[in-house]
C-alpha atoms as a PDB file:
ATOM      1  CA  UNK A   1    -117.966  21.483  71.113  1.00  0.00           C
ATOM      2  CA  UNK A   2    -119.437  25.030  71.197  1.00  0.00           C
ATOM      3  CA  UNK A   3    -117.966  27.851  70.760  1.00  0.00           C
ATOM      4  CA  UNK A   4    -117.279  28.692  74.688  1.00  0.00           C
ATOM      5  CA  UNK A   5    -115.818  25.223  75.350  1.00  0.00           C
ATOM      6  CA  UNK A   6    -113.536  25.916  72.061  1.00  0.00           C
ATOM      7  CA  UNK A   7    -112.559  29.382  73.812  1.00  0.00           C
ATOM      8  CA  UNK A   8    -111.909  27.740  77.660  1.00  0.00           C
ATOM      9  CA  UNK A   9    -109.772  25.118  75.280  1.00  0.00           C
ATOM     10  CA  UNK A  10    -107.645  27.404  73.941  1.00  0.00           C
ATOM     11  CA  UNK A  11    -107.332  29.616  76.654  1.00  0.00           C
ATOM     12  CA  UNK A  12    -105.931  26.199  78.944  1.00  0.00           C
ATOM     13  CA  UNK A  13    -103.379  25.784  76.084  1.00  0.00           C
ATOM     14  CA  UNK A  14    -101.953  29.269  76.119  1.00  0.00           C
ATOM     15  CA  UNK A  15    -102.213  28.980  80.200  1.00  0.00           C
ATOM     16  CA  UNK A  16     -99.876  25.898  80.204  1.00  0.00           C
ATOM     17  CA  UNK A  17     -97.422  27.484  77.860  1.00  0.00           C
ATOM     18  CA  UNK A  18     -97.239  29.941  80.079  1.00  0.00           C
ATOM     19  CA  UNK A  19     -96.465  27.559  83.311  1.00  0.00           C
ATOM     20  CA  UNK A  20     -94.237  26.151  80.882  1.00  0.00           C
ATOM     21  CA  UNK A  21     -92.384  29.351  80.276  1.00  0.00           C
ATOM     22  CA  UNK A  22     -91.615  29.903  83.668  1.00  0.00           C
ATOM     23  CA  UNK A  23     -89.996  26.336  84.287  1.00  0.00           C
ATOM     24  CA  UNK A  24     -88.135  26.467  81.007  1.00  0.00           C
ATOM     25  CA  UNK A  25     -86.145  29.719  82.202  1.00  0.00           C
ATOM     26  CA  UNK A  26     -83.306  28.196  82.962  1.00  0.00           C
ATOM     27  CA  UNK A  27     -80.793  29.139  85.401  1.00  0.00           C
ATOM     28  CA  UNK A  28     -77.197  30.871  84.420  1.00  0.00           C
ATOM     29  CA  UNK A  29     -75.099  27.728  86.092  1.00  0.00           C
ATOM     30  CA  UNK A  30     -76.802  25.589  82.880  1.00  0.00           C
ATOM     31  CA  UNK A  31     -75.770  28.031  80.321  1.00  0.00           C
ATOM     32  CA  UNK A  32     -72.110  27.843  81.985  1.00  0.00           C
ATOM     33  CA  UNK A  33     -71.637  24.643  81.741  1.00  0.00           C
ATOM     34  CA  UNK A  34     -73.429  24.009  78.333  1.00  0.00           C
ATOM     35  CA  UNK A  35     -70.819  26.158  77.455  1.00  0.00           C
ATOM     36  CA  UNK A  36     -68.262  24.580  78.841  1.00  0.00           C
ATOM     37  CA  UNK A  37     -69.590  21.320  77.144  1.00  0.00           C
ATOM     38  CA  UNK A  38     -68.999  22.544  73.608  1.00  0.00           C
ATOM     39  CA  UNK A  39     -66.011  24.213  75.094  1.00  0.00           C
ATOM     40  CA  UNK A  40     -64.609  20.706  76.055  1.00  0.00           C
ATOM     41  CA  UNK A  41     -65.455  19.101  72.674  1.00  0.00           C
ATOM     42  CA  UNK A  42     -63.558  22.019  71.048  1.00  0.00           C
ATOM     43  CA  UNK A  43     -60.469  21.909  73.309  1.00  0.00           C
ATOM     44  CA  UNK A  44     -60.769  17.812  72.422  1.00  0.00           C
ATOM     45  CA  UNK A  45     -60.615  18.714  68.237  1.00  0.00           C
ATOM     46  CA  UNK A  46     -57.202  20.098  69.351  1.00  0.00           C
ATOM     47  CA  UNK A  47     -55.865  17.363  71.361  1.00  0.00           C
ATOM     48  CA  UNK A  48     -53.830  14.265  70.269  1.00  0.00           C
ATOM     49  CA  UNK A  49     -55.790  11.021  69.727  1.00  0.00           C
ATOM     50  CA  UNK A  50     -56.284   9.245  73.193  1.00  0.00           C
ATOM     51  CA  UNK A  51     -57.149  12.556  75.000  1.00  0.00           C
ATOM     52  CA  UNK A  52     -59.521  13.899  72.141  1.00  0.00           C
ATOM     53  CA  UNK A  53     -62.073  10.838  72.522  1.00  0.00           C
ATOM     54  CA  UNK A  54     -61.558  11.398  76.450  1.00  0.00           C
ATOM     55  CA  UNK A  55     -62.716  15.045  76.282  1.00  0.00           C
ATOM     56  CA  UNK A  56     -65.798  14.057  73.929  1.00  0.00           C
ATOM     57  CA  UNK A  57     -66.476  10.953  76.294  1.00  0.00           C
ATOM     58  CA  UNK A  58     -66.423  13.171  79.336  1.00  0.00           C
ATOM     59  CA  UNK A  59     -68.771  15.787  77.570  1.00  0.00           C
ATOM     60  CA  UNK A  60     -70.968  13.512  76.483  1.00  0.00           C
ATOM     61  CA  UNK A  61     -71.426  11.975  79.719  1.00  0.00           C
ATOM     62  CA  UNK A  62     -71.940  15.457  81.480  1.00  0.00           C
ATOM     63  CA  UNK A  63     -74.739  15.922  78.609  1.00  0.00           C
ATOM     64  CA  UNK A  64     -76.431  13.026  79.039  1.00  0.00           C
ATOM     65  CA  UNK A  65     -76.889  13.040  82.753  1.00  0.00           C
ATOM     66  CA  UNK A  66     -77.968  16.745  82.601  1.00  0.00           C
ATOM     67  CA  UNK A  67     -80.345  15.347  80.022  1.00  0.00           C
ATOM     68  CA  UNK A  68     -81.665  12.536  82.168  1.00  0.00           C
ATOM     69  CA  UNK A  69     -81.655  15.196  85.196  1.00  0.00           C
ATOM     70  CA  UNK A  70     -84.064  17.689  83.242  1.00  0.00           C
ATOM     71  CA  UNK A  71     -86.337  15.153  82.587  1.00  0.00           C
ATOM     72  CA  UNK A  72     -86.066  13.595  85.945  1.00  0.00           C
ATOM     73  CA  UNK A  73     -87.157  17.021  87.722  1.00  0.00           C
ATOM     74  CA  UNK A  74     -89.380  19.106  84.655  1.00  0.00           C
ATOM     75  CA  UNK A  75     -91.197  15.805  83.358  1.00  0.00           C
ATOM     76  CA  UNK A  76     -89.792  17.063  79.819  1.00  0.00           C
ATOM     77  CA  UNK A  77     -86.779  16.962  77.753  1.00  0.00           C
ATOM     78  CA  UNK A  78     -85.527  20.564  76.809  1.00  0.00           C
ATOM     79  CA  UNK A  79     -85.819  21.098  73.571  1.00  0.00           C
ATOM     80  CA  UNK A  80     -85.250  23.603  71.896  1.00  0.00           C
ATOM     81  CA  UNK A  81     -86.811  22.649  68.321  1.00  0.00           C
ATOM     82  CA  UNK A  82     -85.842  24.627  64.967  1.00  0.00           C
ATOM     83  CA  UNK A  83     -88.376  27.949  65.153  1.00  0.00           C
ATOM     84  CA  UNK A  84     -87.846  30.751  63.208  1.00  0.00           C
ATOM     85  CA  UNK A  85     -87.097  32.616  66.126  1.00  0.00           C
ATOM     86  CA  UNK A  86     -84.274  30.937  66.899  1.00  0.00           C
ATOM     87  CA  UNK A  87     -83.141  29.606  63.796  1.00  0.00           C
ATOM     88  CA  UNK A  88     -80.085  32.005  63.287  1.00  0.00           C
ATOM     89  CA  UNK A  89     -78.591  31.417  66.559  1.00  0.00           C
ATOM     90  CA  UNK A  90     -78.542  27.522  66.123  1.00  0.00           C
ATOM     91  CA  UNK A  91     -76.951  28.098  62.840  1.00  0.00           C
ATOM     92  CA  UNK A  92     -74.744  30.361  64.398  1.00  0.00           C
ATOM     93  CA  UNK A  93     -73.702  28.206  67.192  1.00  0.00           C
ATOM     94  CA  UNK A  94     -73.072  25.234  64.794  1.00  0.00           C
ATOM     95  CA  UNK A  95     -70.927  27.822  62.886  1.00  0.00           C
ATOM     96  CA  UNK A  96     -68.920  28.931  65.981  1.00  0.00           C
ATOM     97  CA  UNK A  97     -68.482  24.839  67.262  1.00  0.00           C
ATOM     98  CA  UNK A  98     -66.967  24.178  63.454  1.00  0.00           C
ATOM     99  CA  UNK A  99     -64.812  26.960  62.896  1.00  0.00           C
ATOM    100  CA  UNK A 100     -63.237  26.774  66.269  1.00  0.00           C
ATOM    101  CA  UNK A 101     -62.909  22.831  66.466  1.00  0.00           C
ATOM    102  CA  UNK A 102     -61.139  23.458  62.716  1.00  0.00           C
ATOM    103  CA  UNK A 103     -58.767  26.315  64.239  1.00  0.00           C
ATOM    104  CA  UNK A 104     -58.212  23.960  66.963  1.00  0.00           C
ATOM    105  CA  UNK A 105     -57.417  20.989  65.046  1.00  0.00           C
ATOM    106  CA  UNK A 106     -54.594  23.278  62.554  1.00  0.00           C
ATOM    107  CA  UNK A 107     -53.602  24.800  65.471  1.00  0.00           C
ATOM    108  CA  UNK A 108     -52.405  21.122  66.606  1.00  0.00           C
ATOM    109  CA  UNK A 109     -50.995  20.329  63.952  1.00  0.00           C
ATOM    110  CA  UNK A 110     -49.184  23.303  63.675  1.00  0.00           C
ATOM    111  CA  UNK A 111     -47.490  22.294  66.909  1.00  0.00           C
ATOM    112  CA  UNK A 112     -49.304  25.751  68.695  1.00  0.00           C
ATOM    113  CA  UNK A 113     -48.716  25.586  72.611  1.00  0.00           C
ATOM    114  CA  UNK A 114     -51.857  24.039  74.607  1.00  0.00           C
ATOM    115  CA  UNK A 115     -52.318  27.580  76.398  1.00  0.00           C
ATOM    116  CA  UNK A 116     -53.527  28.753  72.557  1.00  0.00           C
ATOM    117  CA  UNK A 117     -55.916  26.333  72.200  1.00  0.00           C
ATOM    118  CA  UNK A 118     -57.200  26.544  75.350  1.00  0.00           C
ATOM    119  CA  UNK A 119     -57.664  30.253  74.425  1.00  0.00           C
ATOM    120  CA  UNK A 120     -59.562  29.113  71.427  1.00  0.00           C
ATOM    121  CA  UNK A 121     -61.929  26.789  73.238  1.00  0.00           C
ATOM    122  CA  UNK A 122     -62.876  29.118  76.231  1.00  0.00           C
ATOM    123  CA  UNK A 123     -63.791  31.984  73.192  1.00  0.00           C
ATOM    124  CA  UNK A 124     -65.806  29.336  71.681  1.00  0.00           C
ATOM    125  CA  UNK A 125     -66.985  28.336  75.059  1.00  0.00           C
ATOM    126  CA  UNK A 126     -67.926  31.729  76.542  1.00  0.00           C
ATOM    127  CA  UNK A 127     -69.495  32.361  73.225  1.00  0.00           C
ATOM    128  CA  UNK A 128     -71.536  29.543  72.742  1.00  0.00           C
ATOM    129  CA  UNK A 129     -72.748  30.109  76.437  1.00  0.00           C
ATOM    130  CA  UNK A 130     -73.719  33.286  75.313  1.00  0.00           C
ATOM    131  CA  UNK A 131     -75.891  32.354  72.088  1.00  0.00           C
ATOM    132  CA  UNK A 132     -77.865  29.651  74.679  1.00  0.00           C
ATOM    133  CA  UNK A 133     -78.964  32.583  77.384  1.00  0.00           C
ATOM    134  CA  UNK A 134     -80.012  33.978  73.856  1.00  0.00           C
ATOM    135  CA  UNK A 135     -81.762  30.621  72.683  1.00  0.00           C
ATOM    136  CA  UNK A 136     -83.554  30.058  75.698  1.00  0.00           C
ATOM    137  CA  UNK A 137     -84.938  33.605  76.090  1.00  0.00           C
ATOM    138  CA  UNK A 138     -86.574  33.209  72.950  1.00  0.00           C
ATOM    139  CA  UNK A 139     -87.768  30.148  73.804  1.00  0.00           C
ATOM    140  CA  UNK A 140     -89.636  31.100  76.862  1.00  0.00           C
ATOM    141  CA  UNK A 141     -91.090  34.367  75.045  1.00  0.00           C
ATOM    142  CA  UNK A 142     -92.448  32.072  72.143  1.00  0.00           C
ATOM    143  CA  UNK A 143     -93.716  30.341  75.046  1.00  0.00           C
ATOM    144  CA  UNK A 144     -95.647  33.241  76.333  1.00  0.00           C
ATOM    145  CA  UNK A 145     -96.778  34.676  73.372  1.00  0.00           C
ATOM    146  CA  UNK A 146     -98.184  31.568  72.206  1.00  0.00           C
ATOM    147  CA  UNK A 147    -101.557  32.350  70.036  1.00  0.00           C
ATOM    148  CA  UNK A 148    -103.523  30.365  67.845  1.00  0.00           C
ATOM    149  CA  UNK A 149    -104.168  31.701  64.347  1.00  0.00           C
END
């Protein structure tokens, strides 16, 4: 391989990230519910036995097909893999999914009304929704400003 060939290479590799960018900008109805995902599993970590494996069943099951969807229509799985660009926001998100599942779960058992850990899971929710617009957005701009070294 010469050196032009090497050049029209890499120049097709940064082009696809860039198609790639554009069909990984996901719209704000996935970021909703991705949110309302965690929210569920959250609102479950407060609930008594039966319902709690319910809420993570149902969840899970929303996941899964949205999974199987995205790979159905993009010909990928999103992924978001660790990067260092987005390495604090997973971390963070983790964070916020622990902290409120373990305020839901002593909130239970504290005998709080259901309205207050509701409250607890949409925060977490509307947060978590939050930190994926965040997630994503860097994922499409590492996508775009893809360079070889």
């Amino acid at each position: 391989m010469n050196e032009n060939e090497a050049v029209a290479a890499l120049t097709a590799v940064e082009e696809a990230n860039r198609e790639l960018a554009n069909v990984m900008t996901h719209a704000p109805w996935r970021h909703a519910l991705f949110g309302l995902l965690e929210g569920t599993v959250v609102l479950g970590m407060g609930l008594a036995e039966p319902y709690c494996w319910i809420a993570y069943a149902l969840a899970l099951a929303v996941a899964v097909t949205l999974f199987l969807r995205e790979r159905a229509i993009r010909g990928v799985l999103a992924t978001v893999l660790i990067h260092r660009s987005r390495t604090e926001i997973l971390i963070a998100m983790v964070a916020v999914l622990i902290v409120a599942g373990w305020i839901n779960s002593n909130l239970a058992e504290a005998h709080a009304s259901l309205a207050v850990r509701c409250g607890v899971a949409i925060v977490a929710s509307l947060l978590l929704a939050g930190a994926s617009v965040l997630v994503n957005r860097r994922f499409v701009a590492d996508l775009q400003d893809f360079d070889f070294p």
